[in-house]
N, C-alpha and C. Protein backbone atom coordinates (compact mmCIF):
# COMPACT_ATOMS: atom_id res chain seq x y z
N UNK A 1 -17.97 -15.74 -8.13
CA UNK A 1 -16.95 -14.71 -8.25
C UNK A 1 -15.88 -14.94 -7.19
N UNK A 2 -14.63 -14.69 -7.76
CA UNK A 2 -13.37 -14.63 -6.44
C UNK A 2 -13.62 -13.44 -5.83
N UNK A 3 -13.10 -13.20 -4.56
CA UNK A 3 -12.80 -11.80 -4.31
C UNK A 3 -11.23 -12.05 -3.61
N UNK A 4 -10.95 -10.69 -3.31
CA UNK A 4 -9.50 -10.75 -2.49
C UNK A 4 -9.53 -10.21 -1.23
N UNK A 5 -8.55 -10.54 -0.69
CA UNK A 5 -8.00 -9.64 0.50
C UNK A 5 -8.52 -8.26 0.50
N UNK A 6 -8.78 -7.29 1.47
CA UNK A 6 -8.70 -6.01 1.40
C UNK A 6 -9.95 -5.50 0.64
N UNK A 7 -10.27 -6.78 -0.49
CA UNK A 7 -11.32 -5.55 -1.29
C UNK A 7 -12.70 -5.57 -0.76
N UNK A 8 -13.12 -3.97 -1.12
CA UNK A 8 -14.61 -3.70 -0.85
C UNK A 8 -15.58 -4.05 -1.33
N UNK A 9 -16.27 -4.45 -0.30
CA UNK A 9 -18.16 -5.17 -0.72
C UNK A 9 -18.96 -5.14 -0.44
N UNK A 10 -20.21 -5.23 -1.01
CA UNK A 10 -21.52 -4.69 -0.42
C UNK A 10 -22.32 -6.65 0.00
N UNK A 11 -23.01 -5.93 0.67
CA UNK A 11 -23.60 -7.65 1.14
C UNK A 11 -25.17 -7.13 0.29
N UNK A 12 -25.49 -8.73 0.22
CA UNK A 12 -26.94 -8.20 -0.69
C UNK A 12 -28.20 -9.48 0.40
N UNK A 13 -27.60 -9.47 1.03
CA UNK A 13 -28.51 -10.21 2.05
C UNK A 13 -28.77 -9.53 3.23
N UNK A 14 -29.38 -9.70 4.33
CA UNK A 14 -29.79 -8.84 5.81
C UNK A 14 -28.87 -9.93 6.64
N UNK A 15 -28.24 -9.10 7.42
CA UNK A 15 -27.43 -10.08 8.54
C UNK A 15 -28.00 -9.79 10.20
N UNK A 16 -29.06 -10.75 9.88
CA UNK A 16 -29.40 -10.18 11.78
C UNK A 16 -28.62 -10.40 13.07
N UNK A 17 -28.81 -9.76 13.87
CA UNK A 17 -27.98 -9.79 15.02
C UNK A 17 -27.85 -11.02 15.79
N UNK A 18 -27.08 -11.60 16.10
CA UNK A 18 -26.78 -13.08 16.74
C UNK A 18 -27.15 -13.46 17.87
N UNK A 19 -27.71 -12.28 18.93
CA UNK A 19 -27.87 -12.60 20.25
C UNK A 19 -28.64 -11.15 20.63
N UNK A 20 -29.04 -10.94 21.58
CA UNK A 20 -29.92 -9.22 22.05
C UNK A 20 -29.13 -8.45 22.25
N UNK A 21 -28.70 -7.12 21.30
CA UNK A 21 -27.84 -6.51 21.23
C UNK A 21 -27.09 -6.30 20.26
N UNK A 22 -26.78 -7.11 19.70
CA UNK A 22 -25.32 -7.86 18.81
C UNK A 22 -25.77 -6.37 17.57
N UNK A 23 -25.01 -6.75 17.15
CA UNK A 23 -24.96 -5.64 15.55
C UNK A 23 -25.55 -6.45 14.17
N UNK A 24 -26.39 -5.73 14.12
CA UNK A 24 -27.63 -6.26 12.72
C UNK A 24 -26.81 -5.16 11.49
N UNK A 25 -27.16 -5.85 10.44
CA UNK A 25 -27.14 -4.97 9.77
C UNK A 25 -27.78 -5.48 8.12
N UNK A 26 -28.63 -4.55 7.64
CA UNK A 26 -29.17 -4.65 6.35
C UNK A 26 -29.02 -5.23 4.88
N UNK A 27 -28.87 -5.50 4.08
CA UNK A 27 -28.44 -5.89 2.56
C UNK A 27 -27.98 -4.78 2.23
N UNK A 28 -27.03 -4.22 1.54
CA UNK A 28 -26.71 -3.30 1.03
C UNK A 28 -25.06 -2.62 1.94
N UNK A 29 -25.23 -3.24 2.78
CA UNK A 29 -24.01 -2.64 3.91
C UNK A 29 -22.42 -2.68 3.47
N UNK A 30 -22.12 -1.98 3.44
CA UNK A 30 -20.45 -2.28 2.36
C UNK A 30 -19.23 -2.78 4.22
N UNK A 31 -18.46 -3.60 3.37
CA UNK A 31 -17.20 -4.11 4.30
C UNK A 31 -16.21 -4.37 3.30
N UNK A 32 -15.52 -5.10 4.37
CA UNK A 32 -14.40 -5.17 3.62
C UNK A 32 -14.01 -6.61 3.68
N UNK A 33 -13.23 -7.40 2.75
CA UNK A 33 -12.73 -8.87 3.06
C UNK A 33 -11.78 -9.25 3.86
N UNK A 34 -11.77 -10.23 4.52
CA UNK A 34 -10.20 -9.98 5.92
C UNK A 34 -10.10 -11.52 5.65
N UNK A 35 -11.17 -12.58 5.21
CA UNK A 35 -9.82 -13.47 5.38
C UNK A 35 -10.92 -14.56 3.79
N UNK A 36 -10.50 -16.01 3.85
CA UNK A 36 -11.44 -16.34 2.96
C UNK A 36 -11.12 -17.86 3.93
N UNK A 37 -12.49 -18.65 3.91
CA UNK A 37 -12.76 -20.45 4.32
C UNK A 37 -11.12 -21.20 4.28
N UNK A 38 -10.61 -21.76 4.78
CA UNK A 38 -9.83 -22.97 4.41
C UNK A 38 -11.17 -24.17 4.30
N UNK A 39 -11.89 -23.99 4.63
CA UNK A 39 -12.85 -25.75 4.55
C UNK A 39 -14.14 -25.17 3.80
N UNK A 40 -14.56 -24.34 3.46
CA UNK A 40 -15.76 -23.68 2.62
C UNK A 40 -15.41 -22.41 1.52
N UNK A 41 -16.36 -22.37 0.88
CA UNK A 41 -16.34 -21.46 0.02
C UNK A 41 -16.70 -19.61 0.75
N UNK A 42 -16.60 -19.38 1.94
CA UNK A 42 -17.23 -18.34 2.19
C UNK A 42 -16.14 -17.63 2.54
N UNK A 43 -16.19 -16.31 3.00
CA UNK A 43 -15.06 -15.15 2.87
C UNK A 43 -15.56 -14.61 4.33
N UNK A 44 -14.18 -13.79 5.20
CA UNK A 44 -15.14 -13.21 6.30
C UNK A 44 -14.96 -11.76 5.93
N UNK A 45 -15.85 -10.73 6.06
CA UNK A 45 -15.96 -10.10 5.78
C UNK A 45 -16.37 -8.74 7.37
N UNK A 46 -15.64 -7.98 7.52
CA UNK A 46 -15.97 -7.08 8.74
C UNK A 46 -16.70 -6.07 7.99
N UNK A 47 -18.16 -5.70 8.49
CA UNK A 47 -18.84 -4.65 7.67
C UNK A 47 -18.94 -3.51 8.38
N UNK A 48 -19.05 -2.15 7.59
CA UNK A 48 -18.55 -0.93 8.01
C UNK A 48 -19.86 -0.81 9.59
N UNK A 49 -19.05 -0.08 10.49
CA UNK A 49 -20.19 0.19 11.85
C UNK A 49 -19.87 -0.79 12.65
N UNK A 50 -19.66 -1.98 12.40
CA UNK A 50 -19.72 -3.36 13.24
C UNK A 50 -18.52 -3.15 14.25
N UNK A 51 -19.48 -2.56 15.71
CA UNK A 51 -18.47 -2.02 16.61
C UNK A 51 -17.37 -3.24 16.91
N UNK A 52 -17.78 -4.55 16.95
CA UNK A 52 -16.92 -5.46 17.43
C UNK A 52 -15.93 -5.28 16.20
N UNK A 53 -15.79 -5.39 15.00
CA UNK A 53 -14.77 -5.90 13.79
C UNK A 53 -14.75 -6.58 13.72
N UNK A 54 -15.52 -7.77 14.46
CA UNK A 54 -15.23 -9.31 13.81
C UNK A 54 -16.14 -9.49 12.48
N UNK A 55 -15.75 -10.33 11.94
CA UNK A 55 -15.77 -10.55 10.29
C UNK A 55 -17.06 -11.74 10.68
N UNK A 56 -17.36 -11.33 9.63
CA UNK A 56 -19.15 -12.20 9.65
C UNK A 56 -19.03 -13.01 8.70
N UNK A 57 -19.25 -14.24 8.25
CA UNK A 57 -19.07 -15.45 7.09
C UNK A 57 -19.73 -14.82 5.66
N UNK A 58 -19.46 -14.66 5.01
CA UNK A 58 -20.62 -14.52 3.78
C UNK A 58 -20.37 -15.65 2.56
N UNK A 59 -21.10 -16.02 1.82
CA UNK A 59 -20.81 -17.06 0.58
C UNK A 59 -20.47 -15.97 -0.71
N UNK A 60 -20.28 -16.20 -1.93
CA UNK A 60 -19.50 -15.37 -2.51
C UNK A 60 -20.64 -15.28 -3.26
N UNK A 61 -22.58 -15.56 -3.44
CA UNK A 61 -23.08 -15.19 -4.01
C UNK A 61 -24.46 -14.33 -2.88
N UNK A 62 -23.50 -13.87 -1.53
CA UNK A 62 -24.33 -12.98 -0.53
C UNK A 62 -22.91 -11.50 -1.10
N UNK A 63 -22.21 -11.54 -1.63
CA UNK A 63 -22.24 -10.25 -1.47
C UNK A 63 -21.32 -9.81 -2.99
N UNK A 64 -20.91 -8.76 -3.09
CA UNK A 64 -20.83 -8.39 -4.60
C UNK A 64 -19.79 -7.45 -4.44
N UNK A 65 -19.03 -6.72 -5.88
CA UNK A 65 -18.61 -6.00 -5.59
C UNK A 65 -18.33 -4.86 -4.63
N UNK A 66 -17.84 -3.62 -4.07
CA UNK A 66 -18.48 -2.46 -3.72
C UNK A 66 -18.12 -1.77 -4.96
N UNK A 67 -18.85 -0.73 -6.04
CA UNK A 67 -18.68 0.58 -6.93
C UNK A 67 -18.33 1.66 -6.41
């Protein structure tokens, strides 16, 4: 699936935290898209809560619409 800029999505994978501390967060977690790969197929995606806002990599069959 494409997605775009701006639009909302749910991740369907668990994204654990990167280091002790860092922000985990579950399958099901909705964000939003902020940019997409120049060299891969993956999208970054900032998910809702994620005190930092930095955008986490996802592949376009870890996350799905948001409804």
């Amino acid at each position: 699936m494409i997605f775009r800029l701006g639009q909302r999505v749910r991740t369907t994978v668990d994204a654990p935290a990167g280091w002790p501390g860092a922000f985990a967060a579950p399958a099901g977690t909705l964000g939003v898209i902020t940019n997409k790969s120049a060299v891969s197929s993956s999208y970054g995606v900032v998910l809702d809560g994620d005190p930092s806002g930095m955008p986490a990599g996802y592949e376009p069959h870890e996350i799905t619409p948001a409804e």
